[in-house]
C-alpha atoms as a PDB file:
ATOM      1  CA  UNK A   1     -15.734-143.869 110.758  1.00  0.00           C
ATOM      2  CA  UNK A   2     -13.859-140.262 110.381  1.00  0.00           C
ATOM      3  CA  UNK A   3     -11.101-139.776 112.600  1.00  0.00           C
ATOM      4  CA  UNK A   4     -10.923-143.475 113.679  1.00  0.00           C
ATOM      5  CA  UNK A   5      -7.416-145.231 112.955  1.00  0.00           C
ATOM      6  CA  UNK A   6      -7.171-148.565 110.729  1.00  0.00           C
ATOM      7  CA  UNK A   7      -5.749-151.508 112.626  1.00  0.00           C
ATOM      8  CA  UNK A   8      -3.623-152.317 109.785  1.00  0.00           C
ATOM      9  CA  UNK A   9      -1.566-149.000 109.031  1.00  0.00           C
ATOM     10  CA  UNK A  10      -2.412-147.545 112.742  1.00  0.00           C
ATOM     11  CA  UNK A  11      -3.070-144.028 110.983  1.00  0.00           C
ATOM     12  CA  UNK A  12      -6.344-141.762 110.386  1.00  0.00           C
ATOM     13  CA  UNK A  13      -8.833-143.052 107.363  1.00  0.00           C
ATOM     14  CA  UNK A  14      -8.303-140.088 104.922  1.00  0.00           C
ATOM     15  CA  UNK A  15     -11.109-138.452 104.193  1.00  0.00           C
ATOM     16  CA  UNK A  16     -11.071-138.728  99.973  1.00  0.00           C
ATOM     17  CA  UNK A  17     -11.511-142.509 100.655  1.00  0.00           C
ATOM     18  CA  UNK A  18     -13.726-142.303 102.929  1.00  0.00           C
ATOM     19  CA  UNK A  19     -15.810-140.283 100.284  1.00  0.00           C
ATOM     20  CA  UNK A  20     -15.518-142.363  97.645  1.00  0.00           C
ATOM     21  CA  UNK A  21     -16.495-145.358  99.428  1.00  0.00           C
ATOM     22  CA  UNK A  22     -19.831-143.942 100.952  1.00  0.00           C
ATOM     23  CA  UNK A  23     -20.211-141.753  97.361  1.00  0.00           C
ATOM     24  CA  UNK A  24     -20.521-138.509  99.207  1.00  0.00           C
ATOM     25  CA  UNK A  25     -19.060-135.598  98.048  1.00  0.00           C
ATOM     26  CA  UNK A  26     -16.144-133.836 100.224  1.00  0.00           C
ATOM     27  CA  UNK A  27     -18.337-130.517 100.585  1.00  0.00           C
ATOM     28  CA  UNK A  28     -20.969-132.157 102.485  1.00  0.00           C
ATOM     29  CA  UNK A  29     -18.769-133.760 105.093  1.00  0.00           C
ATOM     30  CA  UNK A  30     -17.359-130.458 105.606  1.00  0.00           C
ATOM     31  CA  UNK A  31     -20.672-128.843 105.977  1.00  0.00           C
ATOM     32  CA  UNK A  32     -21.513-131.531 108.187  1.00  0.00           C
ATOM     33  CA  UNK A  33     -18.638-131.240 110.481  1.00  0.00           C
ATOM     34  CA  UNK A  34     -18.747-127.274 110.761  1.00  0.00           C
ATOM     35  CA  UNK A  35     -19.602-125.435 113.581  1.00  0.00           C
ATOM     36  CA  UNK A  36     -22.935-123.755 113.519  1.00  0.00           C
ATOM     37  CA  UNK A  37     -22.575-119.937 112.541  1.00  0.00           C
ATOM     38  CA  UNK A  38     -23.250-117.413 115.497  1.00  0.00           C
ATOM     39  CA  UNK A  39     -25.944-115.171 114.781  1.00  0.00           C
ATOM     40  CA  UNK A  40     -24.506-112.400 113.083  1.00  0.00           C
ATOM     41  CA  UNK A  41     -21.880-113.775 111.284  1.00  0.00           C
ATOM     42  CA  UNK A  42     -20.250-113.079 108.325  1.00  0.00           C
ATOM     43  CA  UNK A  43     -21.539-115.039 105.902  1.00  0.00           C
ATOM     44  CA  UNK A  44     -19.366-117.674 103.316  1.00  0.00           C
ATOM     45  CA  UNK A  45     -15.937-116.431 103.269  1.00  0.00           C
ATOM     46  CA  UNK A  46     -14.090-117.379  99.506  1.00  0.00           C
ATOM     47  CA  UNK A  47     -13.363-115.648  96.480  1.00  0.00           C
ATOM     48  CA  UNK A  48     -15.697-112.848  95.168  1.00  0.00           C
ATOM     49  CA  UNK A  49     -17.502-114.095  91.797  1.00  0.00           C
ATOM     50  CA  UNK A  50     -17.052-112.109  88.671  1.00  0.00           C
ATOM     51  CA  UNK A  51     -21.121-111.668  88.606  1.00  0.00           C
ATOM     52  CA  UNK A  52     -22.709-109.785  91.545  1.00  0.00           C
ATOM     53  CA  UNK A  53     -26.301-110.808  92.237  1.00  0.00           C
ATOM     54  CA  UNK A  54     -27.563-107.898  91.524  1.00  0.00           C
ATOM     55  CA  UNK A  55     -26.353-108.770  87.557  1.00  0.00           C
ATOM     56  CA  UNK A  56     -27.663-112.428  87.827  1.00  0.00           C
ATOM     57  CA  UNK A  57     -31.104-110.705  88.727  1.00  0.00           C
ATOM     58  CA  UNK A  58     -31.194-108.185  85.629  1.00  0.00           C
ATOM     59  CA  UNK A  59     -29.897-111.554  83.155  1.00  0.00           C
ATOM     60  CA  UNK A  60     -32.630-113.247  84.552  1.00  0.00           C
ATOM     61  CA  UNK A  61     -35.229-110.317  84.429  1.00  0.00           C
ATOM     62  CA  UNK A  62     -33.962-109.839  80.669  1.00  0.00           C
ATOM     63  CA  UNK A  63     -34.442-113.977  79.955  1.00  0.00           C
ATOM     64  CA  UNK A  64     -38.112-113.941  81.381  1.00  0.00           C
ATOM     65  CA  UNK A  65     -39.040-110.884  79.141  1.00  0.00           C
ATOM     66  CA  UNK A  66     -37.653-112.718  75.673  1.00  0.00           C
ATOM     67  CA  UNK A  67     -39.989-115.627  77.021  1.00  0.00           C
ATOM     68  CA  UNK A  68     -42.688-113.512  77.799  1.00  0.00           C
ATOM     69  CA  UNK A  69     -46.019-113.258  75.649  1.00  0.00           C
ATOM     70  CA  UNK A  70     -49.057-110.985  74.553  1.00  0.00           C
ATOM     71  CA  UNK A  71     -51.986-112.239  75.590  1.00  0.00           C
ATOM     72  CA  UNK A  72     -55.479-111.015  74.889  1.00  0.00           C
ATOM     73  CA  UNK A  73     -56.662-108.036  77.591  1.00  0.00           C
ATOM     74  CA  UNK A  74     -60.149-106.100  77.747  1.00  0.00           C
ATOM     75  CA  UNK A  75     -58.305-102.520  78.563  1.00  0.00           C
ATOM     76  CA  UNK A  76     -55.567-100.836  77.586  1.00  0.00           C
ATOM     77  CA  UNK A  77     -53.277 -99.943  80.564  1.00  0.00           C
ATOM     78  CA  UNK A  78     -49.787 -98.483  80.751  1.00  0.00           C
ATOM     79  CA  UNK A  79     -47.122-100.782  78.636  1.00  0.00           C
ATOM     80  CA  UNK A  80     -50.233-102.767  76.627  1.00  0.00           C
ATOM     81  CA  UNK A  81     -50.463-103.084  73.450  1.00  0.00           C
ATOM     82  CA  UNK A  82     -52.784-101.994  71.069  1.00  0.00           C
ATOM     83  CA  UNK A  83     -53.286-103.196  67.520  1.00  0.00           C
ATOM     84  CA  UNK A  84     -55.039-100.158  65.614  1.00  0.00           C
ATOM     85  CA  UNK A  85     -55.451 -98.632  62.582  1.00  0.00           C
ATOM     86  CA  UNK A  86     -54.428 -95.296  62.509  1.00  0.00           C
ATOM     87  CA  UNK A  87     -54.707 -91.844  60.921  1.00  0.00           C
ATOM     88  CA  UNK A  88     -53.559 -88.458  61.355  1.00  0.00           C
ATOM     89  CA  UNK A  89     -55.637 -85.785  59.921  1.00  0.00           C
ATOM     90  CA  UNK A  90     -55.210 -82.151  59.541  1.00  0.00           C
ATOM     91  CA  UNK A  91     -58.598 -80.612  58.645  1.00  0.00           C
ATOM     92  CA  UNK A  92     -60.414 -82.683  56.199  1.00  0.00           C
ATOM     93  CA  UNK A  93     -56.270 -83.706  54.828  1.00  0.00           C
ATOM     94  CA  UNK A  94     -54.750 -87.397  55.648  1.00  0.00           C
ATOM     95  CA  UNK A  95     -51.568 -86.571  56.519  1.00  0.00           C
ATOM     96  CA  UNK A  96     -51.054 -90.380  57.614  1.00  0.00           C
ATOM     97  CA  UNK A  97     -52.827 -93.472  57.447  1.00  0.00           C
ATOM     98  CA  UNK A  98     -51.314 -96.869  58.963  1.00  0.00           C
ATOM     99  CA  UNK A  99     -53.303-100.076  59.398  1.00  0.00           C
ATOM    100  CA  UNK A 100     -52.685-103.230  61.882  1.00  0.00           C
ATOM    101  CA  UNK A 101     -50.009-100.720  63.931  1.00  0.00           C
ATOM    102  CA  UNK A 102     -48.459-101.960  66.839  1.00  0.00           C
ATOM    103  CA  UNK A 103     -48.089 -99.422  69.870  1.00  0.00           C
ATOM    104  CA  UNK A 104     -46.838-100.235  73.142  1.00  0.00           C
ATOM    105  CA  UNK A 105     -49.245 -98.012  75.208  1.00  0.00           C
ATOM    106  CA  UNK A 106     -46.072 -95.586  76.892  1.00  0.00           C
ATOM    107  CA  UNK A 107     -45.895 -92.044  78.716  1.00  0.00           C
ATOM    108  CA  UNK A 108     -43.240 -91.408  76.619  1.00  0.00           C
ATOM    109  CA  UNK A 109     -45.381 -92.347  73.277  1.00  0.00           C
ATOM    110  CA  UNK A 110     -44.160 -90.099  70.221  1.00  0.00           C
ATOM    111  CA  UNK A 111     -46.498 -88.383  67.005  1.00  0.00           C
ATOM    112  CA  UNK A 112     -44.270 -86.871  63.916  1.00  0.00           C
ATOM    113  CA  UNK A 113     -40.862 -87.341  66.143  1.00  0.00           C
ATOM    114  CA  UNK A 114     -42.848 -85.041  69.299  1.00  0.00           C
ATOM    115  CA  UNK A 115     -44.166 -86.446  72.691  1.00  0.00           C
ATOM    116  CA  UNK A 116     -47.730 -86.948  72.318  1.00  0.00           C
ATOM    117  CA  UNK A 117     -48.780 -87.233  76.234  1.00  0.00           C
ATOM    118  CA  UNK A 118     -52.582 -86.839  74.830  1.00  0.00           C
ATOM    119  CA  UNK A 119     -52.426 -89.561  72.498  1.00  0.00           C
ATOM    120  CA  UNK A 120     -51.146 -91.529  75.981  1.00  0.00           C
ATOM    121  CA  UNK A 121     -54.194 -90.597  77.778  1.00  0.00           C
ATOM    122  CA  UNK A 122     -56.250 -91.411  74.963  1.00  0.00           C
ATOM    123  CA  UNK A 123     -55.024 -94.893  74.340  1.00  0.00           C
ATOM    124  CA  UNK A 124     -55.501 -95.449  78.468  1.00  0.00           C
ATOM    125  CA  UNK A 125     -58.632 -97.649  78.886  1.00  0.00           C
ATOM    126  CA  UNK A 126     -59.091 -98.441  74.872  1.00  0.00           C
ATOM    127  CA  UNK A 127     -61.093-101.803  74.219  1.00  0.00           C
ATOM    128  CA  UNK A 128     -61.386-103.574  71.180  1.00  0.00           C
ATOM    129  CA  UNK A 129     -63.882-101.644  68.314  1.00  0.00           C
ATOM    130  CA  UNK A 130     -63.183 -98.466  70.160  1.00  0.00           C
ATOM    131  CA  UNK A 131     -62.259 -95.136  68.300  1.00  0.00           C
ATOM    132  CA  UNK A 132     -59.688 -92.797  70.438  1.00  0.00           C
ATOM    133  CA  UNK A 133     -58.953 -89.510  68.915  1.00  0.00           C
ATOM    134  CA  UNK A 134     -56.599 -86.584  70.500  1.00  0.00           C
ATOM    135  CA  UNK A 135     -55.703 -83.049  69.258  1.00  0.00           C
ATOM    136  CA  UNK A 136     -51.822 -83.116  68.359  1.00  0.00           C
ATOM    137  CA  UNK A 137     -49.787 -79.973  67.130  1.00  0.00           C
ATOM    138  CA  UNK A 138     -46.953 -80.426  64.492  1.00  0.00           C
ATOM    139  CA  UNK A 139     -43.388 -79.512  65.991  1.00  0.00           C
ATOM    140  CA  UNK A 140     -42.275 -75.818  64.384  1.00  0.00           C
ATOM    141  CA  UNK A 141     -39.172 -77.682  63.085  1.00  0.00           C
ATOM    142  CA  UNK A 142     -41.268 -80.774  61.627  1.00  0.00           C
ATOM    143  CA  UNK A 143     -39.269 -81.306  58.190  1.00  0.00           C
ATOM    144  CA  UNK A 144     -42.433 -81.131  56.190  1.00  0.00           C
ATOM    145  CA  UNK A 145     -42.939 -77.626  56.044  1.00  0.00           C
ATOM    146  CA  UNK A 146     -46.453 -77.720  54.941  1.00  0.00           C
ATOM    147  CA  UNK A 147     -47.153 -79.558  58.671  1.00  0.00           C
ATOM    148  CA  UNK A 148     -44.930 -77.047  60.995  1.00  0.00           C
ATOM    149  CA  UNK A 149     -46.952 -75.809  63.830  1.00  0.00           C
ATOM    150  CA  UNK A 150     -50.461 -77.449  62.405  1.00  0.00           C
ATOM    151  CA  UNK A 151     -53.026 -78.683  64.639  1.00  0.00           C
ATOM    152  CA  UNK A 152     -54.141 -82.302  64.108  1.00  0.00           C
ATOM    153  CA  UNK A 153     -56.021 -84.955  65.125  1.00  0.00           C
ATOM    154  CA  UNK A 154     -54.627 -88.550  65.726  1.00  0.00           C
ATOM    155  CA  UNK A 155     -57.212 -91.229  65.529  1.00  0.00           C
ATOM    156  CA  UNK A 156     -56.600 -95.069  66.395  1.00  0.00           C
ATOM    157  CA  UNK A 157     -59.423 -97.615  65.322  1.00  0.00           C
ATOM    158  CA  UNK A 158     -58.322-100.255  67.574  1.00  0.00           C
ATOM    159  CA  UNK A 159     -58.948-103.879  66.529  1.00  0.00           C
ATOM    160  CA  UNK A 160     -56.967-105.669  70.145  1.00  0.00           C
ATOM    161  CA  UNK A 161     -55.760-105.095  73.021  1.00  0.00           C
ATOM    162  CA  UNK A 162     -52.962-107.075  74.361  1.00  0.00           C
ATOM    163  CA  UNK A 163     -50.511-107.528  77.695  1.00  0.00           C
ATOM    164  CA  UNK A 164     -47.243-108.827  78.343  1.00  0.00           C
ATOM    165  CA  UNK A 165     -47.433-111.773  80.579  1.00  0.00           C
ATOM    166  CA  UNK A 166     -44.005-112.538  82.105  1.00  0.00           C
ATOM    167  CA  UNK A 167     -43.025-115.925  83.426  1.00  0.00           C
ATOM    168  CA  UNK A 168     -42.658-116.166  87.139  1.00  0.00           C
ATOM    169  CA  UNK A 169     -39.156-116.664  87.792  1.00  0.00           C
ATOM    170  CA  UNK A 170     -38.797-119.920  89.944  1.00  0.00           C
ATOM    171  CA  UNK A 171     -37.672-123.506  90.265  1.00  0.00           C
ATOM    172  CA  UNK A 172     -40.218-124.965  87.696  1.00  0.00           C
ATOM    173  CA  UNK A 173     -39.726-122.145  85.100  1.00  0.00           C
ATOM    174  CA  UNK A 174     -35.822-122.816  85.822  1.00  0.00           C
ATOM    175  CA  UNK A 175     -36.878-126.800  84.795  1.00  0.00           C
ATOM    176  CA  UNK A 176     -38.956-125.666  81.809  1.00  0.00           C
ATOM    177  CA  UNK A 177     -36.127-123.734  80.836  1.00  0.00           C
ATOM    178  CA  UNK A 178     -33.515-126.890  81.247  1.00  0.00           C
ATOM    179  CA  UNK A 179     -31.932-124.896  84.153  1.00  0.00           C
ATOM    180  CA  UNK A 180     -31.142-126.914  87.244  1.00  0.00           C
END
């Protein structure tokens, strides 16, 4: 019916009515009507959005970590968690002792405000009821004075084991999330 003339007026059906009678929207006849793309092509041509794709990607990255949850998992790996009591001993001294602690299992994992790469490597592979111990020395500036430069040992009784299990980002978590 586009492009063909009414008998009454003798001009061109416009194309708004024509939409509105057949309920389509004015994008699709366009689409419709357009030449196919040669390969190669530039893509859409139109205004630049204020969001790049590449920032969509990191809002939706961020969105599917707040949803994300710890689940139960037989062996500590990088970025676990562990759920462990824990105690740092100089000698036959506590110096600390924290139970039900919460430690993301990290390379960059800190003792007494100091990387602790050892307590890292200890914590790799834990299971629940294990005992992981590693040899820590006290920073020379540690603001306890009676601690600077001691040799310790950093124990972790751990009780679980978790992982962070994302949500796959798709269609159907886009539904569950009341995204269309």
């Amino acid at each position: 019916m586009r492009g063909q003339v009414s008998p009454s007026t003798g001009r061109r059906y416009p194309l708004t009515m024509l939409c509105q009678v057949w309920r389509l929207a004015r994008s699709s006849v366009y689409a419709a009507a357009a030449p196919p793309r040669a390969p190669g092509a530039p893509g859409k041509r139109g205004p630049k959005t204020a969001v790049t794709d590449e920032e969509i990607a990191k809002a939706l990255e961020r969105l599917a970590e707040a949803r994300s949850e710890w689940i139960p998992a037989d062996k500590a790996a990088q970025d676990d968690m562990v759920i462990a009591d824990l105690t740092l001993t100089e000698g036959e001294k506590s110096v600390v002792a924290e139970p039900n602690q919460h430690i993301v299992v990290a390379r960059d994992i800190e003792v007494l405000h100091t990387p602790a790469p050892q307590v890292f490597e200890a914590l790799v592979g834990a299971a629940s009821r294990d005992v992981r111990s590693a040899e820590i020395t006290a920073p020379a500036d540690h603001k306890d004075e009676s601690l600077r430069g001691k040799k310790m040992v950093f124990t972790a009784k751990i009780k679980e084991v978790k992982r962070l299990k994302k949500p796959v980002i798709d269609d159907a978590w886009a539904k569950e999330m009341d995204y269309e």
